[in-house]
PDB file of N, CA and C in Angstrom:
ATOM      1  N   UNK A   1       0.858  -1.179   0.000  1.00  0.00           N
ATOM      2  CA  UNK A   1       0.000   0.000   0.000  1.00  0.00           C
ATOM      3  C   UNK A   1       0.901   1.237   0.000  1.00  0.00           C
ATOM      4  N   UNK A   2       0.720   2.264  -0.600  1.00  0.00           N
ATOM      5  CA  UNK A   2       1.474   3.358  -0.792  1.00  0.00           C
ATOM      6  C   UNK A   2       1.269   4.164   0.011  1.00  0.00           C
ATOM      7  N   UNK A   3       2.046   5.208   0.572  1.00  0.00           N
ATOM      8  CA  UNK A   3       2.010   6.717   1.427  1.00  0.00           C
ATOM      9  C   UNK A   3       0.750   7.119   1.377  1.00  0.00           C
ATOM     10  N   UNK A   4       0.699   7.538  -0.200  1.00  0.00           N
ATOM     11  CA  UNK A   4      -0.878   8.023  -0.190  1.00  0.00           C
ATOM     12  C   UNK A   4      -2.198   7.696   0.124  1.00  0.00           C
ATOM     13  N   UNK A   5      -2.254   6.644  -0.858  1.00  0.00           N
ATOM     14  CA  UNK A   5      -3.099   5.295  -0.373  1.00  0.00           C
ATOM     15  C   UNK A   5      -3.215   5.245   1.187  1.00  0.00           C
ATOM     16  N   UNK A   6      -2.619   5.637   2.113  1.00  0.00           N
ATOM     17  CA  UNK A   6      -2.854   5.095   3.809  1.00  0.00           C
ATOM     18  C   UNK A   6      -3.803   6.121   4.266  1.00  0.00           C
ATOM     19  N   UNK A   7      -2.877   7.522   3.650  1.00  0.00           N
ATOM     20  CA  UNK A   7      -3.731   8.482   4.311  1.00  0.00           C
ATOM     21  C   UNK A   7      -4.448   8.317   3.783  1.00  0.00           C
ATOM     22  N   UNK A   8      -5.153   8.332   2.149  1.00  0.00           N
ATOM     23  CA  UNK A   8      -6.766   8.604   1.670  1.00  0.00           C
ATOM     24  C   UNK A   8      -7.570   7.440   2.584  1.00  0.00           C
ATOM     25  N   UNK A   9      -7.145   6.621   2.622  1.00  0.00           N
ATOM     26  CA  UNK A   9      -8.375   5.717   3.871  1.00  0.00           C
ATOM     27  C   UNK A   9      -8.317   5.746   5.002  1.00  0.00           C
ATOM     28  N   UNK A  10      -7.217   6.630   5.848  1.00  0.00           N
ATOM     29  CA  UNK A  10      -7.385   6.751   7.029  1.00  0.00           C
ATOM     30  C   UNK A  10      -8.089   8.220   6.881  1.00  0.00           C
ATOM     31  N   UNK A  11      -8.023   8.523   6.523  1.00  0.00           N
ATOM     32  CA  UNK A  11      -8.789  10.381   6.568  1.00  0.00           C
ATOM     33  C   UNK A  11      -9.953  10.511   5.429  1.00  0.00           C
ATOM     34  N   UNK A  12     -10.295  10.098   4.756  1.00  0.00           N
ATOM     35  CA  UNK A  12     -11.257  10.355   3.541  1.00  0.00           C
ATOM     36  C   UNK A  12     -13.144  10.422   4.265  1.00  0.00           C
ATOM     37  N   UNK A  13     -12.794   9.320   5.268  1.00  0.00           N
ATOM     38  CA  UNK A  13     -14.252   9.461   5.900  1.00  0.00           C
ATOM     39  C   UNK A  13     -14.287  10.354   6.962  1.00  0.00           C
ATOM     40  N   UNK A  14     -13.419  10.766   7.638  1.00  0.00           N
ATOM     41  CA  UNK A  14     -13.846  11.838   8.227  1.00  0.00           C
ATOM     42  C   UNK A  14     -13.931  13.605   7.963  1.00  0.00           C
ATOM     43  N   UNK A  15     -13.274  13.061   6.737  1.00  0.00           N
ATOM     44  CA  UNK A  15     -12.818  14.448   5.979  1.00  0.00           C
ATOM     45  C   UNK A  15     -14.280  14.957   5.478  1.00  0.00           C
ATOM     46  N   UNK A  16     -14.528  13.592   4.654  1.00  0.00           N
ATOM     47  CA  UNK A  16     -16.354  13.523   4.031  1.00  0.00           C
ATOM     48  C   UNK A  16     -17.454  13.941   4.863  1.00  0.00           C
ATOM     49  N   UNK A  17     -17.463  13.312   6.150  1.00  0.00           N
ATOM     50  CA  UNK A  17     -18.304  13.411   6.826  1.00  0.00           C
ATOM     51  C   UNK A  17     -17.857  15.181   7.639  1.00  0.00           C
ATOM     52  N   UNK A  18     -17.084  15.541   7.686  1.00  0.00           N
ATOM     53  CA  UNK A  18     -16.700  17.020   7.938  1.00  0.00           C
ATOM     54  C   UNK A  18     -17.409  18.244   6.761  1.00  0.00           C
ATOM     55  N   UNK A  19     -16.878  17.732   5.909  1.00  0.00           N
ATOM     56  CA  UNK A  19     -17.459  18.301   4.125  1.00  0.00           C
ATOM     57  C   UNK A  19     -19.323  18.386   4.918  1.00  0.00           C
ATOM     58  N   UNK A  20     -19.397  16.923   4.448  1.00  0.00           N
ATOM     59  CA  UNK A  20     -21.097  16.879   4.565  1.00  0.00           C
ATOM     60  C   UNK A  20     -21.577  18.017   5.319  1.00  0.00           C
ATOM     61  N   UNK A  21     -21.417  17.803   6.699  1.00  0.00           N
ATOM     62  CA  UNK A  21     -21.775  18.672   7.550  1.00  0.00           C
ATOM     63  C   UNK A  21     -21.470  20.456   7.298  1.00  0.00           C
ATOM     64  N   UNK A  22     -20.720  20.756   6.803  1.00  0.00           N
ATOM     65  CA  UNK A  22     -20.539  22.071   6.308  1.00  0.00           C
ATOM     66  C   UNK A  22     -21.249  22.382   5.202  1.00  0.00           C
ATOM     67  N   UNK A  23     -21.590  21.795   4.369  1.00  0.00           N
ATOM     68  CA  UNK A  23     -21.901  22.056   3.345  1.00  0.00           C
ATOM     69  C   UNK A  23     -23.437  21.541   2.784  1.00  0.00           C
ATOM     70  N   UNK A  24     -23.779  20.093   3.890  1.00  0.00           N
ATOM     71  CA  UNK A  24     -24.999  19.799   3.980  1.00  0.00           C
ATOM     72  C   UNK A  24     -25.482  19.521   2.107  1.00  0.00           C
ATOM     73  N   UNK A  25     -24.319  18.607   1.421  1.00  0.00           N
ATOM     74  CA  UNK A  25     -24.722  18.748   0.205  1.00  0.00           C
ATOM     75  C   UNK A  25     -23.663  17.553   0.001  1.00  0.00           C
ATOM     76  N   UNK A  26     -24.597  16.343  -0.542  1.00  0.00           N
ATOM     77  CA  UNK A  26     -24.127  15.160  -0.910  1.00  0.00           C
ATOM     78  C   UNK A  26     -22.907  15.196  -1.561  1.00  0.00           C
ATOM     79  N   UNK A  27     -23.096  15.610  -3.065  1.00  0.00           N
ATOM     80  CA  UNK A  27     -22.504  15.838  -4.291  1.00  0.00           C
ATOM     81  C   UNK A  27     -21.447  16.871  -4.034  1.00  0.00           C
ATOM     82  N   UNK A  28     -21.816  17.887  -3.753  1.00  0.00           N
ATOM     83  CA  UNK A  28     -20.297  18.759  -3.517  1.00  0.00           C
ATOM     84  C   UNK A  28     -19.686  18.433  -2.315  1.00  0.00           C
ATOM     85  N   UNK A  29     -19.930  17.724  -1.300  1.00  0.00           N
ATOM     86  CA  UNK A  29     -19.628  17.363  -0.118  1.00  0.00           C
ATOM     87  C   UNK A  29     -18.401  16.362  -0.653  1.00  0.00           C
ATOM     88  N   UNK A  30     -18.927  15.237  -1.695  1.00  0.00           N
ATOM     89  CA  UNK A  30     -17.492  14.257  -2.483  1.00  0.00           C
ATOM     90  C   UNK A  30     -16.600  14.973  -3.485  1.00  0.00           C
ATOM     91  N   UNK A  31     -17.791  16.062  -4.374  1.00  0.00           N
ATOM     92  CA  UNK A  31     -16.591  17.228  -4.985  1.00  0.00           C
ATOM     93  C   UNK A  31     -15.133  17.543  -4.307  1.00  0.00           C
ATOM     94  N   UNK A  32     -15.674  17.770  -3.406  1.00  0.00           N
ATOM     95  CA  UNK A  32     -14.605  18.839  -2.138  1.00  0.00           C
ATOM     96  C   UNK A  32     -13.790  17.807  -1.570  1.00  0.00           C
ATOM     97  N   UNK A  33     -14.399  16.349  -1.196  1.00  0.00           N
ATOM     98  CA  UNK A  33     -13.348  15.625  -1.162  1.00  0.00           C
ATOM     99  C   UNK A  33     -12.032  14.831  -1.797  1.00  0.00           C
ATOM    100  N   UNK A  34     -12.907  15.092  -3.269  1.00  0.00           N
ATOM    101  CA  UNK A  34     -11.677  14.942  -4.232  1.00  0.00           C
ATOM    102  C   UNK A  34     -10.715  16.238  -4.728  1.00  0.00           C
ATOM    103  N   UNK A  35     -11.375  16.979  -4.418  1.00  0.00           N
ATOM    104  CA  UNK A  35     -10.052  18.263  -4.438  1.00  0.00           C
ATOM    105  C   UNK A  35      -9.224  18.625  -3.460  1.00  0.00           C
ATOM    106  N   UNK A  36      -9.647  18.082  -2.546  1.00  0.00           N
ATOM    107  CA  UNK A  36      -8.783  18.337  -1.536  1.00  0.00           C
ATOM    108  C   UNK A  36      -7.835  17.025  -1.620  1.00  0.00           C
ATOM    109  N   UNK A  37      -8.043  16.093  -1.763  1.00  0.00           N
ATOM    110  CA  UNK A  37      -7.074  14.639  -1.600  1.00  0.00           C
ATOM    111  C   UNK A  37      -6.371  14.849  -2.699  1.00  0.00           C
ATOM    112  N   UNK A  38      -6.736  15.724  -4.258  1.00  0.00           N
ATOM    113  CA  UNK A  38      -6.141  15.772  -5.519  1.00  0.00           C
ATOM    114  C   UNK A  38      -4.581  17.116  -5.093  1.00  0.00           C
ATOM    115  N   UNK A  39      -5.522  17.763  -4.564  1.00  0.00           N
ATOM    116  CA  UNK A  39      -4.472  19.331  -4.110  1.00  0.00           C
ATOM    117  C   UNK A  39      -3.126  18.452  -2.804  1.00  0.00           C
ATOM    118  N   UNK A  40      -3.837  17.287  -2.299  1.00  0.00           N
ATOM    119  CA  UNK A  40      -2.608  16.841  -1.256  1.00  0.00           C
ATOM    120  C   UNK A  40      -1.740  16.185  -2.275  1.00  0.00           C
ATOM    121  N   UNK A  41      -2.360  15.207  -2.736  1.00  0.00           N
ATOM    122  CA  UNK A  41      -1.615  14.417  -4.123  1.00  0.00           C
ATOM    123  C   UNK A  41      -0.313  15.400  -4.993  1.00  0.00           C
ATOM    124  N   UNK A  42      -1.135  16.625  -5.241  1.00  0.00           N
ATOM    125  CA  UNK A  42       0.141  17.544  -6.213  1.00  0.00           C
ATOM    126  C   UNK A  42       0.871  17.789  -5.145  1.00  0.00           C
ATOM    127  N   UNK A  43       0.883  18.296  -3.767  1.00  0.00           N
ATOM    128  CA  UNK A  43       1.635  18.783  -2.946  1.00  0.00           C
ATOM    129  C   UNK A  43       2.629  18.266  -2.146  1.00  0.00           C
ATOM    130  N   UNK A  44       2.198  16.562  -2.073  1.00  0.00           N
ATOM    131  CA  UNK A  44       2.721  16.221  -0.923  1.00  0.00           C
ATOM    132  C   UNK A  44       4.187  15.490  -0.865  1.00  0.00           C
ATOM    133  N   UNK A  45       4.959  15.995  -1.960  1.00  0.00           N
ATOM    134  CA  UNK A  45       6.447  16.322  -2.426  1.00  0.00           C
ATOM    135  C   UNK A  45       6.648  17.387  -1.354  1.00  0.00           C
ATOM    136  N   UNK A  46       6.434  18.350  -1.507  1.00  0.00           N
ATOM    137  CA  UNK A  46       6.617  19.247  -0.920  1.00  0.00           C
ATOM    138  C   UNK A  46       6.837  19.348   0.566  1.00  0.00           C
ATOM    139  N   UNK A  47       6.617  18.268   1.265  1.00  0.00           N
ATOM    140  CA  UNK A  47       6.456  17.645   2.651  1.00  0.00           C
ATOM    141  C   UNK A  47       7.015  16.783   2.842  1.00  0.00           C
ATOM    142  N   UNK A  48       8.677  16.419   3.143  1.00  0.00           N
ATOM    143  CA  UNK A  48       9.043  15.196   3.490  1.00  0.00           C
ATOM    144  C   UNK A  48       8.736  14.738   4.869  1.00  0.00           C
ATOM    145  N   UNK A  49       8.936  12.925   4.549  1.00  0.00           N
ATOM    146  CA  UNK A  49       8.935  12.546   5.523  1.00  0.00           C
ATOM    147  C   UNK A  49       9.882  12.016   6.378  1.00  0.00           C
TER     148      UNK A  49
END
């Protein structure tokens, strides 16, 4: 399993369920979760470990 891969399933459902609640909107609630996991994806060079 890869770096990334760990975090998107350790954080994706609470991230979602954070989204949901702010936004109270199914569809942009998973929008927002794929831009945000896409924006970590380009970035997370930028962050060693």
């Amino acid at each position: 399993m890869s770096g990334f891969q760990e975090i998107y399933e350790t954080y994706s459902r609470p991230v979602y369920r954070f989204l949901l609640a702010l936004t109270r909107n199914e569809t942009m609630a998973e929008d927002l979760l794929q831009d945000v996991f896409y924006q970590a994806l380009l970035h997370i060079d930028r962050h060693g470990t």
